[in-house]
PDB file of N, CA and C in Angstrom:
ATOM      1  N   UNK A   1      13.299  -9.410  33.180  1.00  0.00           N
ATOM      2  CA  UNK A   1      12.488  -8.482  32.437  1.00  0.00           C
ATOM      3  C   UNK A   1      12.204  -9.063  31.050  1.00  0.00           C
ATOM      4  N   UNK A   2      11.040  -8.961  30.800  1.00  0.00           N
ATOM      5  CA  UNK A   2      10.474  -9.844  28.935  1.00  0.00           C
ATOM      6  C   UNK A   2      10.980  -8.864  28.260  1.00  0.00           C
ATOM      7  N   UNK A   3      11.340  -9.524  26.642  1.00  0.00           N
ATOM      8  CA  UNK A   3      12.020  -8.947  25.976  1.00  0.00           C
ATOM      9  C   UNK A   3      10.334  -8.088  25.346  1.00  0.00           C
ATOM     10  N   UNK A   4      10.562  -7.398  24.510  1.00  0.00           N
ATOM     11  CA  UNK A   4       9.838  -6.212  23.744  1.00  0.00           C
ATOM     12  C   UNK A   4       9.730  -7.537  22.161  1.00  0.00           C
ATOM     13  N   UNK A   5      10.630  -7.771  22.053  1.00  0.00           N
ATOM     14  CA  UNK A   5      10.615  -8.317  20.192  1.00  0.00           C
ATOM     15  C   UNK A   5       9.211  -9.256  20.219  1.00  0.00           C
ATOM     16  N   UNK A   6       8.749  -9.829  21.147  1.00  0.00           N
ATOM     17  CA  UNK A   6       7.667 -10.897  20.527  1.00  0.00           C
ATOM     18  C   UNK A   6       8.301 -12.277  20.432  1.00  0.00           C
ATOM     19  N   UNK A   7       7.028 -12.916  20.345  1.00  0.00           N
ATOM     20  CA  UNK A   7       7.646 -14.472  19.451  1.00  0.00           C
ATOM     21  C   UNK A   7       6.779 -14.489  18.489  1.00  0.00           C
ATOM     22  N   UNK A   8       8.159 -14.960  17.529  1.00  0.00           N
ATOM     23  CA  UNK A   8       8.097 -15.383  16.378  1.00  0.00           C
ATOM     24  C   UNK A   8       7.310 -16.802  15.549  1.00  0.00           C
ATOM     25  N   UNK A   9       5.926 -17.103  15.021  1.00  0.00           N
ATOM     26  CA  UNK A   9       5.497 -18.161  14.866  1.00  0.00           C
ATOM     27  C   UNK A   9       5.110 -18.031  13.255  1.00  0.00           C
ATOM     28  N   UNK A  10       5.168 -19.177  12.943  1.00  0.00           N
ATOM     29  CA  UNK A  10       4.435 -19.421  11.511  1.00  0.00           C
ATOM     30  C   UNK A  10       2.657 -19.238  11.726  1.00  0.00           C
ATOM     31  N   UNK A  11       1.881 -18.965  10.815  1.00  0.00           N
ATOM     32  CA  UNK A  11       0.451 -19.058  11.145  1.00  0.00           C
ATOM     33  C   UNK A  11      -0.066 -19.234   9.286  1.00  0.00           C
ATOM     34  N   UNK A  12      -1.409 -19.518   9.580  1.00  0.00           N
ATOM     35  CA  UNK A  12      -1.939 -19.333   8.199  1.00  0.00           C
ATOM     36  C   UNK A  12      -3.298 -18.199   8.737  1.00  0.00           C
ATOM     37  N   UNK A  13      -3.475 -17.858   7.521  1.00  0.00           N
ATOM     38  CA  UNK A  13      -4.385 -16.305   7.314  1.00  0.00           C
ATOM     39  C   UNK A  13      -5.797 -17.311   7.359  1.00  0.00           C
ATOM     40  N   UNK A  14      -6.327 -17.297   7.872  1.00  0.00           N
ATOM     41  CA  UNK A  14      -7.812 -18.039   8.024  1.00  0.00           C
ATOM     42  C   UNK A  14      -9.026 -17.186   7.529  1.00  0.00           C
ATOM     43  N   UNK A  15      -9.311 -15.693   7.862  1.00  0.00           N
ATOM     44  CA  UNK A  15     -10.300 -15.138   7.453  1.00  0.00           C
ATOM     45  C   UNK A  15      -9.627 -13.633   8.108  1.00  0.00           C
ATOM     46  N   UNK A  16     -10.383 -12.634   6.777  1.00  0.00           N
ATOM     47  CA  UNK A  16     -10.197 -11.735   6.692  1.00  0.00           C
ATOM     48  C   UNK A  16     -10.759 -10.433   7.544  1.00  0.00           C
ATOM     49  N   UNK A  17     -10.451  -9.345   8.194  1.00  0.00           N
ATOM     50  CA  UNK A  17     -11.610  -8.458   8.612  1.00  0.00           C
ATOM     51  C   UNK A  17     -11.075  -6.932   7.997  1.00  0.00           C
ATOM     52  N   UNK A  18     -12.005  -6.158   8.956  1.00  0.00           N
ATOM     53  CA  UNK A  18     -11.877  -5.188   8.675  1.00  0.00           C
ATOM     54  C   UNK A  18     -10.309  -4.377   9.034  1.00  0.00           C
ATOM     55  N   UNK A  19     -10.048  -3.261   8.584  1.00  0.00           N
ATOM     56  CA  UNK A  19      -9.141  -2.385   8.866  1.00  0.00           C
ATOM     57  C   UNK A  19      -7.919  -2.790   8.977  1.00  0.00           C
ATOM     58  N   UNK A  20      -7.567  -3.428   7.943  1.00  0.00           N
ATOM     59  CA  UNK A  20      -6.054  -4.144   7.812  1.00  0.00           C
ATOM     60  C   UNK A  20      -5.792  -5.417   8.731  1.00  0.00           C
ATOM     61  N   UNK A  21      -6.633  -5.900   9.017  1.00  0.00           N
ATOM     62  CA  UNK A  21      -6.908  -6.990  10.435  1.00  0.00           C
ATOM     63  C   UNK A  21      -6.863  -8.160   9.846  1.00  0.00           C
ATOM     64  N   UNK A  22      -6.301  -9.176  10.181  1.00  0.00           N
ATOM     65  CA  UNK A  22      -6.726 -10.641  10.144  1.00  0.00           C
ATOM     66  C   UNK A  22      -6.615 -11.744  10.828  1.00  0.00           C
ATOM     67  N   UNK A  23      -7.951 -12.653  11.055  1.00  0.00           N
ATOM     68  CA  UNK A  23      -7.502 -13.877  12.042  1.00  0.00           C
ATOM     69  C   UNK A  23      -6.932 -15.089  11.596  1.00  0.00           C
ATOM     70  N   UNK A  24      -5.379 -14.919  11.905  1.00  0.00           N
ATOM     71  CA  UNK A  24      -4.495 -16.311  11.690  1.00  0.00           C
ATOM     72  C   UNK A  24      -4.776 -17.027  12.776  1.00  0.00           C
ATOM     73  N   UNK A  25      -4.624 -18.490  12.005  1.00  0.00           N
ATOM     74  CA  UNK A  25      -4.298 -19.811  12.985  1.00  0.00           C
ATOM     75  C   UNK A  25      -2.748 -20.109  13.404  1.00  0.00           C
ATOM     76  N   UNK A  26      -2.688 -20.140  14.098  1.00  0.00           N
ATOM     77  CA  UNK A  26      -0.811 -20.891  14.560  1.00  0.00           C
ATOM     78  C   UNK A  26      -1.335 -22.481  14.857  1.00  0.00           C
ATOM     79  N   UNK A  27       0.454 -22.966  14.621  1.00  0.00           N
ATOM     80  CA  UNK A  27       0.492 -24.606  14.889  1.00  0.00           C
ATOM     81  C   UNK A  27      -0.422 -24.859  15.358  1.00  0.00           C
ATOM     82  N   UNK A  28      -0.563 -24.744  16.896  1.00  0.00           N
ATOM     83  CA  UNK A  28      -1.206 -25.472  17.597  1.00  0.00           C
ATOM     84  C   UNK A  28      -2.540 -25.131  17.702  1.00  0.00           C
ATOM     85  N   UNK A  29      -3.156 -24.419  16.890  1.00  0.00           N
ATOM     86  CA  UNK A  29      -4.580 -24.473  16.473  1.00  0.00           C
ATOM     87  C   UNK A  29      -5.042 -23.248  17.103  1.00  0.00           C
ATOM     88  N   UNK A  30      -4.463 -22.210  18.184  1.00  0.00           N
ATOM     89  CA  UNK A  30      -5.145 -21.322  18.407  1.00  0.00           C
ATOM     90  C   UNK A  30      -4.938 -20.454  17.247  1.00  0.00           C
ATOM     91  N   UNK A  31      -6.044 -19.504  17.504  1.00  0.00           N
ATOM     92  CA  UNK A  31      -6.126 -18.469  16.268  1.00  0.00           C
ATOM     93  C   UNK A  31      -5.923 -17.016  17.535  1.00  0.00           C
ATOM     94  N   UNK A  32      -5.790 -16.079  16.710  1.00  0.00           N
ATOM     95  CA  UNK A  32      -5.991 -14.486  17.205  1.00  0.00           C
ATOM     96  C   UNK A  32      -5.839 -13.870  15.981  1.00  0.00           C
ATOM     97  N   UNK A  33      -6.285 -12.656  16.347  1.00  0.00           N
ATOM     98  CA  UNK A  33      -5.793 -11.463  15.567  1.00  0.00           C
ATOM     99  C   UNK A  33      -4.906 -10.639  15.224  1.00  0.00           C
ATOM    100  N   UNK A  34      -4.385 -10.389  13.790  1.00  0.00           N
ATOM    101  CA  UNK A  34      -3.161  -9.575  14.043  1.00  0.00           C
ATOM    102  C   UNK A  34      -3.436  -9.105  12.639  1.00  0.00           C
ATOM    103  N   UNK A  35      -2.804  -7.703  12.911  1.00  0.00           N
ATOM    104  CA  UNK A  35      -2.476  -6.633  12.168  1.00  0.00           C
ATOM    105  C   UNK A  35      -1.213  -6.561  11.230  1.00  0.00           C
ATOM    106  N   UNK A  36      -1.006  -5.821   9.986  1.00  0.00           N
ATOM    107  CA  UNK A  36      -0.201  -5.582   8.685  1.00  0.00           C
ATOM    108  C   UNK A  36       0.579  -5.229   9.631  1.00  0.00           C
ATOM    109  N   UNK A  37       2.027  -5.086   9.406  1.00  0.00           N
ATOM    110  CA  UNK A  37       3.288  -4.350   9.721  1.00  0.00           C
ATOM    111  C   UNK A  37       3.017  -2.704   8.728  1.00  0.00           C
ATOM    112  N   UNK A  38       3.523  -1.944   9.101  1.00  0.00           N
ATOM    113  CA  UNK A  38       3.785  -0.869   8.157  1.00  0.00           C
ATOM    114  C   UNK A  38       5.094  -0.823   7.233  1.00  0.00           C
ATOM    115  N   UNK A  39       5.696  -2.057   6.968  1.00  0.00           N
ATOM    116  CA  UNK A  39       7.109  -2.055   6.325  1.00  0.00           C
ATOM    117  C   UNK A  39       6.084  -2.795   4.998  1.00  0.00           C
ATOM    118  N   UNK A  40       5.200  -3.921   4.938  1.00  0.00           N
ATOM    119  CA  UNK A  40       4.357  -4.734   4.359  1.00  0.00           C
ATOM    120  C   UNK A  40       3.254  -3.395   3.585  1.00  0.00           C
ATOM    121  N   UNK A  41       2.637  -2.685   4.856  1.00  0.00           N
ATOM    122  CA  UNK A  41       1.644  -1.833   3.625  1.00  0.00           C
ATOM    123  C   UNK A  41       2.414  -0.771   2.820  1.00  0.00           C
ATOM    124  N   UNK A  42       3.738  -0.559   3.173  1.00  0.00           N
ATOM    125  CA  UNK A  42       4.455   0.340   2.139  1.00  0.00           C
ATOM    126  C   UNK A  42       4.597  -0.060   1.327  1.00  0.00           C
ATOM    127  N   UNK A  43       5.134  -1.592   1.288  1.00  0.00           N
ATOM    128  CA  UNK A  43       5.154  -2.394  -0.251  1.00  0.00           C
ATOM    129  C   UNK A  43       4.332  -2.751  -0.637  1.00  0.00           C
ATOM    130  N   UNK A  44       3.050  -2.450  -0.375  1.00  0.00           N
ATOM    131  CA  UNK A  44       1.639  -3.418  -0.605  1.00  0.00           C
ATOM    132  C   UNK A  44       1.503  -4.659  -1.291  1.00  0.00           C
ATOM    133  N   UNK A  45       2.100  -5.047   0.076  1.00  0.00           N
ATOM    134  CA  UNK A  45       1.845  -6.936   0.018  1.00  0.00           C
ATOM    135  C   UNK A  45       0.572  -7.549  -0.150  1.00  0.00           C
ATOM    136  N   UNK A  46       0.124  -7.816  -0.844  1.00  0.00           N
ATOM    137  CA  UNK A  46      -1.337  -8.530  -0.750  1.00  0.00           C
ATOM    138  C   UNK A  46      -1.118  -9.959   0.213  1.00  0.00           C
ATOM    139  N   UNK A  47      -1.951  -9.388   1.276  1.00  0.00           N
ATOM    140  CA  UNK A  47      -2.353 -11.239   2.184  1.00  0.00           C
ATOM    141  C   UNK A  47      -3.971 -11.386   1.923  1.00  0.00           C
ATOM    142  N   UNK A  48      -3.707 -12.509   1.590  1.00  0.00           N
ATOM    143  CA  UNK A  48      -5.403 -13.224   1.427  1.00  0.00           C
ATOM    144  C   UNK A  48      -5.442 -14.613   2.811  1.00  0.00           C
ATOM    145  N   UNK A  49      -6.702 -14.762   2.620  1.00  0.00           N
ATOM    146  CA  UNK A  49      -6.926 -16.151   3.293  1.00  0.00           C
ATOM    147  C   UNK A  49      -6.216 -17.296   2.437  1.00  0.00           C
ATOM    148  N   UNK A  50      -5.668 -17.625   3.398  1.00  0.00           N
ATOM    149  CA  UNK A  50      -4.980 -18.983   2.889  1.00  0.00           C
ATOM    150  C   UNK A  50      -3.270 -19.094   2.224  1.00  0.00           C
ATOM    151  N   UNK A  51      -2.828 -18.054   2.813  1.00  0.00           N
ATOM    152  CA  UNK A  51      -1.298 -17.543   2.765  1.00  0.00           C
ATOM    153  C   UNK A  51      -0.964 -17.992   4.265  1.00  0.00           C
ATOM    154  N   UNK A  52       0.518 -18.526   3.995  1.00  0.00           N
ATOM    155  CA  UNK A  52       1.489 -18.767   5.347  1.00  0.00           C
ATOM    156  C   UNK A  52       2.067 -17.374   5.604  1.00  0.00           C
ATOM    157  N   UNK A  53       1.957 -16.866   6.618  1.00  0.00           N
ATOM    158  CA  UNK A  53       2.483 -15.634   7.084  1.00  0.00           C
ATOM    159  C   UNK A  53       3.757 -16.027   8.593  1.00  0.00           C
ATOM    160  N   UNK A  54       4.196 -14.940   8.784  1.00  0.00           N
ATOM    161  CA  UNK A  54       5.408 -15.004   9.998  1.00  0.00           C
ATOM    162  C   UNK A  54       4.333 -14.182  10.967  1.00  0.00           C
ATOM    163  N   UNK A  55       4.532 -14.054  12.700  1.00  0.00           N
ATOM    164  CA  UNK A  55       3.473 -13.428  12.574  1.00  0.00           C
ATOM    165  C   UNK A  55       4.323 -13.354  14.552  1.00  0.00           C
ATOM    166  N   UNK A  56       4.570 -12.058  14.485  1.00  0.00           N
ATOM    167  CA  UNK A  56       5.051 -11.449  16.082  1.00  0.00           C
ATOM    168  C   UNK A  56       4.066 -11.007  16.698  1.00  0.00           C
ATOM    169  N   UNK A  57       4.762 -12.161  17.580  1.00  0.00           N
ATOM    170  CA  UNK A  57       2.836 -11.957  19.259  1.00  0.00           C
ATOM    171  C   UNK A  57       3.387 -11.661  20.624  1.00  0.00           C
ATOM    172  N   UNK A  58       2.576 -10.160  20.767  1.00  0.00           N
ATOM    173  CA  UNK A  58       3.774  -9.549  21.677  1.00  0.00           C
ATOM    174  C   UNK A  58       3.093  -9.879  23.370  1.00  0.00           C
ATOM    175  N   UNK A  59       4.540 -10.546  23.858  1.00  0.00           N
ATOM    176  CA  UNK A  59       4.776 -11.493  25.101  1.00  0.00           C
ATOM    177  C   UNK A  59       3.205 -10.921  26.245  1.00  0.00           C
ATOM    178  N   UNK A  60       3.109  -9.558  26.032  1.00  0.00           N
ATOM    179  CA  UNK A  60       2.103  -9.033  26.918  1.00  0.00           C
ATOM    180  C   UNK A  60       0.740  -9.544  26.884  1.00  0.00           C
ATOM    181  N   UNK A  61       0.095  -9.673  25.623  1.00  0.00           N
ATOM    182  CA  UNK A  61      -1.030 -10.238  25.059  1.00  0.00           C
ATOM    183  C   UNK A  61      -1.023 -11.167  23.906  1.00  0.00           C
ATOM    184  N   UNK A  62      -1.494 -11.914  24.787  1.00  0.00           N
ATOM    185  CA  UNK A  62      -1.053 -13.633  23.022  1.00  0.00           C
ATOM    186  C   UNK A  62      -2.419 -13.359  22.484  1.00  0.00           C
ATOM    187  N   UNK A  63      -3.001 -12.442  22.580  1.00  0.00           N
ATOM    188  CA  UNK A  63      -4.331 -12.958  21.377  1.00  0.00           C
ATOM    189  C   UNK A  63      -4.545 -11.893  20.498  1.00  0.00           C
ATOM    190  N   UNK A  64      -3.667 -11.036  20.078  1.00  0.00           N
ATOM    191  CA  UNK A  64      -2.787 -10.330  19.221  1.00  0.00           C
ATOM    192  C   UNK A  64      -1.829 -10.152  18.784  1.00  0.00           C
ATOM    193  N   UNK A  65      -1.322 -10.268  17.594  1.00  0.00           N
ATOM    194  CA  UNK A  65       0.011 -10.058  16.843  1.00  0.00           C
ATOM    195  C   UNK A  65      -0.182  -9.479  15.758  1.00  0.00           C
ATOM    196  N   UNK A  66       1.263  -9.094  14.835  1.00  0.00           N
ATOM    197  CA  UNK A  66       2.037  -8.425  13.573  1.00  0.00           C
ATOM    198  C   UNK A  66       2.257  -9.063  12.639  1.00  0.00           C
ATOM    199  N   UNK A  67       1.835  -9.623  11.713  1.00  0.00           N
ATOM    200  CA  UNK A  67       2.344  -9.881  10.438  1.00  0.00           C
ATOM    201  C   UNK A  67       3.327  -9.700   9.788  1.00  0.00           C
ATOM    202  N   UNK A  68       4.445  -9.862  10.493  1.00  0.00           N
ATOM    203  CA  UNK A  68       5.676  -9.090   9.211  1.00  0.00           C
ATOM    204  C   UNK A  68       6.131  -9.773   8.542  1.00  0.00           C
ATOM    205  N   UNK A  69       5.661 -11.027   8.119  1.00  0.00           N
ATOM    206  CA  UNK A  69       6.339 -11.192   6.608  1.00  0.00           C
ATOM    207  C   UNK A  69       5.119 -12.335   5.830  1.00  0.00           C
ATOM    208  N   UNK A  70       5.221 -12.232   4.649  1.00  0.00           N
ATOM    209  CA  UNK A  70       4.230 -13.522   3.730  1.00  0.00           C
ATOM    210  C   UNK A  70       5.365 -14.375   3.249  1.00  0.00           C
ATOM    211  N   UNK A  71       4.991 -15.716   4.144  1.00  0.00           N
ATOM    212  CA  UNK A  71       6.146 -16.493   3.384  1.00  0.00           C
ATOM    213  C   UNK A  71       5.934 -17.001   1.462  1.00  0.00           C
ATOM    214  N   UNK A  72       6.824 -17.527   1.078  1.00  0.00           N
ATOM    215  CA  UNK A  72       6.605 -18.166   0.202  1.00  0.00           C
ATOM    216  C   UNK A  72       5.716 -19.261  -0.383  1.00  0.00           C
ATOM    217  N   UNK A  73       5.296 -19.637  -0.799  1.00  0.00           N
ATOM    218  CA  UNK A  73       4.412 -20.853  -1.408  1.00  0.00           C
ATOM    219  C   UNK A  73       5.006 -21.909  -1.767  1.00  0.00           C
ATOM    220  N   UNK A  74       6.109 -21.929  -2.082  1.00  0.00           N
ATOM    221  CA  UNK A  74       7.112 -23.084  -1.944  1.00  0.00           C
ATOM    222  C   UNK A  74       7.748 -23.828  -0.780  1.00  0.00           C
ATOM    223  N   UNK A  75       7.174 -22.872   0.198  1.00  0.00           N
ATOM    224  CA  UNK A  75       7.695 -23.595   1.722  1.00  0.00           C
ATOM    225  C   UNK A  75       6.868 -24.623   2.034  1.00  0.00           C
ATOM    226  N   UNK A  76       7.691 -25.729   2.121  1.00  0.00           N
ATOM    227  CA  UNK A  76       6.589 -27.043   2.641  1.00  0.00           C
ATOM    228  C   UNK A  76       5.807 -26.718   3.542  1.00  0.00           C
ATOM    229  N   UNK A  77       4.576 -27.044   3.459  1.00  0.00           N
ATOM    230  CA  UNK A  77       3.515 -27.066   5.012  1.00  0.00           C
ATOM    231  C   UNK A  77       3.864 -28.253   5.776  1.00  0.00           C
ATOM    232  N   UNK A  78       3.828 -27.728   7.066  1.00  0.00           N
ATOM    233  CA  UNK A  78       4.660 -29.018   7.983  1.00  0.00           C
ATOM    234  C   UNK A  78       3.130 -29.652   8.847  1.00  0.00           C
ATOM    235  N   UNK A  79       2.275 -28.879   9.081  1.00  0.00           N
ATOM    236  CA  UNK A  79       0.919 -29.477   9.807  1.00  0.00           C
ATOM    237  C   UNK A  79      -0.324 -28.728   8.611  1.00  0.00           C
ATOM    238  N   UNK A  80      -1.016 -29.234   9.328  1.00  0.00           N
ATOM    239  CA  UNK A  80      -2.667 -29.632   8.957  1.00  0.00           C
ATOM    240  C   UNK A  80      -3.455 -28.383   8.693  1.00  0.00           C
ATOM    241  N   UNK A  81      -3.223 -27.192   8.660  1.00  0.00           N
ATOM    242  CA  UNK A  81      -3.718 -26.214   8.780  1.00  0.00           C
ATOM    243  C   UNK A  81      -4.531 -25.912   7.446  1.00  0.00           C
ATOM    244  N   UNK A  82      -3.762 -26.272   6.792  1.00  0.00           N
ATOM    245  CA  UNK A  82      -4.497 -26.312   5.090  1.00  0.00           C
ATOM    246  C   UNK A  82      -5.753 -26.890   4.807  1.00  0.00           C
ATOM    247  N   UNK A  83      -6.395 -27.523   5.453  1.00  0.00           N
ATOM    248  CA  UNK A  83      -7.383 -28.326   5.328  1.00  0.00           C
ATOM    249  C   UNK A  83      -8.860 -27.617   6.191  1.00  0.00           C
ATOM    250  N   UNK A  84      -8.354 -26.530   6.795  1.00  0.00           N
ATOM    251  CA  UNK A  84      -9.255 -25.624   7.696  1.00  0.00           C
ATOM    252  C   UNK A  84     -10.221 -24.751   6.671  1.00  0.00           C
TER     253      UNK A  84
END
């Protein structure tokens, strides 16, 4: 039986949409869509394009996920994504 939690990936925020929405890229270059956590709009985290985010993509549908966390800016970038 699949677990419920998701997997867990690094992504960058590529472009913005409507209704709390945004399309991140992961490593390997696919992109999807994923939505604010509600723990994030309570603290009103600002994500822009071009922030490293954490980003739970739940096992049922990979071309949606959760945003739950904005990493730091001090975290080394390990691939190429920056240059998109």
């Amino acid at each position: 039986m699949p677990t419920r939690d998701g997997l867990k990936e690094q992504a960058l925020v590529v472009e913005r949409l409507s209704m709390a929405r945004f399309r991140v890229e992961l490593a390997g270059g696919r992109r999807l869509s994923a939505t604010v956590s509600g723990r994030l709009r309570l603290n009103f985290t600002r994500i822009a394009p071009g922030h490293r985010v954490l980003v739970s993509v739940s096992p049922y549908d990979l071309n949606q996920g959760t945003i739950i966390q904005r990493l730091p800016e001090s975290q080394p970038d390990t691939d190429n994504l920056q240059n998109r």
